[in-house]
C-alpha atoms as a PDB file:
ATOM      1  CA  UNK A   1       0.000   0.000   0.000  1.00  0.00           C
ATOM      2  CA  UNK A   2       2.694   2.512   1.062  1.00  0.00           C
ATOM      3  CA  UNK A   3       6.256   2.487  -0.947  1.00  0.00           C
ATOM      4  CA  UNK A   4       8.180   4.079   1.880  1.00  0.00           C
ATOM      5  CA  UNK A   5       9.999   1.450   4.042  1.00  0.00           C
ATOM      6  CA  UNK A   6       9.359   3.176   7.576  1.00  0.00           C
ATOM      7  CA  UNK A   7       5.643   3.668   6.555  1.00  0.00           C
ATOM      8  CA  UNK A   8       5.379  -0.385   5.335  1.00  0.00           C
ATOM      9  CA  UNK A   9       7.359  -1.391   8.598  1.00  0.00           C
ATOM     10  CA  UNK A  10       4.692   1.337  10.928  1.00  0.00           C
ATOM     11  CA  UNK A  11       1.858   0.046   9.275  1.00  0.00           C
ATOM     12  CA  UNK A  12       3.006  -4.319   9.676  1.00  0.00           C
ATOM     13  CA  UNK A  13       3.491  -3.222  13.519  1.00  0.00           C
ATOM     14  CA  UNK A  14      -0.201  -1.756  13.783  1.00  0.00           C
ATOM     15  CA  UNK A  15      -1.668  -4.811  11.920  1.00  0.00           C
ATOM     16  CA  UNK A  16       0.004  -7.190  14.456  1.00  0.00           C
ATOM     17  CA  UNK A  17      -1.164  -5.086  17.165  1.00  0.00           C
ATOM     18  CA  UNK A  18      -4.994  -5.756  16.606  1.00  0.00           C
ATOM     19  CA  UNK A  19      -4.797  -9.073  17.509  1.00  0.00           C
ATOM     20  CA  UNK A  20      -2.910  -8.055  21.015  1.00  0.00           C
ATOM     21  CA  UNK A  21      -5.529  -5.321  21.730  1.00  0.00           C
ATOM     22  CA  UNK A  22      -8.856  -7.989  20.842  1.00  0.00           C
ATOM     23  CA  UNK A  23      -7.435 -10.515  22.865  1.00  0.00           C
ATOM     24  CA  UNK A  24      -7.011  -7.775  26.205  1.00  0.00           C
ATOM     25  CA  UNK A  25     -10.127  -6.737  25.545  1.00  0.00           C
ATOM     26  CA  UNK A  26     -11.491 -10.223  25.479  1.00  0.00           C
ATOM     27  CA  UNK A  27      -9.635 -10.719  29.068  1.00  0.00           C
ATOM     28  CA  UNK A  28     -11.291  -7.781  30.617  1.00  0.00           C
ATOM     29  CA  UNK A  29     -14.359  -8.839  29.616  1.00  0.00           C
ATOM     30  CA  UNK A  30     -14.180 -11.877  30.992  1.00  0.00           C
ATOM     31  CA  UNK A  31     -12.415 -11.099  34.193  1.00  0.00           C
ATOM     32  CA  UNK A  32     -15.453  -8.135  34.412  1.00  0.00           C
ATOM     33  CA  UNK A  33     -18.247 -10.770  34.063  1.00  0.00           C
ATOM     34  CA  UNK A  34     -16.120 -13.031  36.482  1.00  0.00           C
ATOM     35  CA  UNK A  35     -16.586 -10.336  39.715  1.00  0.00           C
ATOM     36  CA  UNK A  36     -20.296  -9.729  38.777  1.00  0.00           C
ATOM     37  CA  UNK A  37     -20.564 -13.876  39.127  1.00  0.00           C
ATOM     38  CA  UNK A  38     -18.410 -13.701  42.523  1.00  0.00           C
ATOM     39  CA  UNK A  39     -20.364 -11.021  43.888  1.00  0.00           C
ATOM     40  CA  UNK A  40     -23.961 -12.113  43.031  1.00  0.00           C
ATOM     41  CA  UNK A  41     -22.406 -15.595  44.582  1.00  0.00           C
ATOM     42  CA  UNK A  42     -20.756 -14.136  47.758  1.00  0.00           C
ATOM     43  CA  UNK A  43     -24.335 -11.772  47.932  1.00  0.00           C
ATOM     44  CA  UNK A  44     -26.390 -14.835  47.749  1.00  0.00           C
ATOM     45  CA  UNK A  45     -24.281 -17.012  50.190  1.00  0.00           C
ATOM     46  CA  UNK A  46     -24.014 -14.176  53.102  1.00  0.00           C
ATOM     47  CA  UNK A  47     -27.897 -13.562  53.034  1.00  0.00           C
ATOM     48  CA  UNK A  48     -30.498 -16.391  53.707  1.00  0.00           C
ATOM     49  CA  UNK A  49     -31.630 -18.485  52.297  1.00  0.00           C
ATOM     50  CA  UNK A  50     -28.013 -18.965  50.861  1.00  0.00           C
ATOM     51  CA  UNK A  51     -26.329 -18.653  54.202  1.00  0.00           C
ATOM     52  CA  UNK A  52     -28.478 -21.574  55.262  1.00  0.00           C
ATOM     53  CA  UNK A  53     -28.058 -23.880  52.502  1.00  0.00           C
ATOM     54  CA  UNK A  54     -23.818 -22.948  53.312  1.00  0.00           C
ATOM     55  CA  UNK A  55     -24.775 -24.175  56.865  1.00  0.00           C
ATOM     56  CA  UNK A  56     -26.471 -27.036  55.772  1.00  0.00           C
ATOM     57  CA  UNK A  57     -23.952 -28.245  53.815  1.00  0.00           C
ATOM     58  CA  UNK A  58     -21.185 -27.397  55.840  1.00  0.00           C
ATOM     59  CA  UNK A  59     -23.181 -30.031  58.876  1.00  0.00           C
ATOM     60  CA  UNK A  60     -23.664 -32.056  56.629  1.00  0.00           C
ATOM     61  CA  UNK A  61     -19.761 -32.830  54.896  1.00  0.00           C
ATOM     62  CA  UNK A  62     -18.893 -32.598  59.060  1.00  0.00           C
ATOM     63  CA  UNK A  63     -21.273 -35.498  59.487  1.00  0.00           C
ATOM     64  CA  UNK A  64     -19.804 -37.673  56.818  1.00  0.00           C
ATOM     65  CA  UNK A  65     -16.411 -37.641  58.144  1.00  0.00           C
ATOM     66  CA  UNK A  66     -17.097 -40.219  61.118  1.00  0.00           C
ATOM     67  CA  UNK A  67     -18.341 -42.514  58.441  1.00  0.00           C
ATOM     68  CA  UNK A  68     -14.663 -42.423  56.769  1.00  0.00           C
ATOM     69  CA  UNK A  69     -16.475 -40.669  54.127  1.00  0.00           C
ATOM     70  CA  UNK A  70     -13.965 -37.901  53.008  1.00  0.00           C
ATOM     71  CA  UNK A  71     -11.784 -37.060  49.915  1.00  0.00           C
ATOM     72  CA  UNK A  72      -8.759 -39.471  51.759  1.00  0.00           C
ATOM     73  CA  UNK A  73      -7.772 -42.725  50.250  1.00  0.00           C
ATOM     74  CA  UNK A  74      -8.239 -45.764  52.244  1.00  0.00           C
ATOM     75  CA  UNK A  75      -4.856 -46.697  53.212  1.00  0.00           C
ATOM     76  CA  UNK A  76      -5.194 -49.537  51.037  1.00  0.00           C
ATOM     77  CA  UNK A  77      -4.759 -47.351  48.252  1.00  0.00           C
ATOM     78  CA  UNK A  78      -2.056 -45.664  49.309  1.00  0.00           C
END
């Protein structure tokens, strides 16, 4: 497109920076639309009834462990 060498060189550099500046905007976007989902989470969990279903579940994984049921391998596996 452009016969002078310094313009030809300018211009390759801009072309392969598009691809650089999509892909950060791609990561912002997704690390934005990650803290909406972790704050509409942590929101739902501190309030009820999400605080109770947290309580519930934390009883209940508690409960479990006398009954050897936990994320340990047996020994036997070991």
């Amino acid at each position: 497109m452009f016969r002078d060498k310094e313009v030809r060189f300018l211009e390759a550099g801009l072309l392969g920076a598009v691809p650089i500046c999509v892909a950060l905007a791609a990561l912002i976007a997704l690390l934005t639309a990650a803290r909406s989902i972790l704050f509409v989470a942590a929101d739902f969990l501190s309030r009820p009834p999400g605080f109770y279903a947290l309580m519930i579940a934390m009883v209940a994984c508690t409960a479990l462990v006398p009954f050897g049921m936990t994320n340990a391998l047996p020994m036997r596996f070991q």
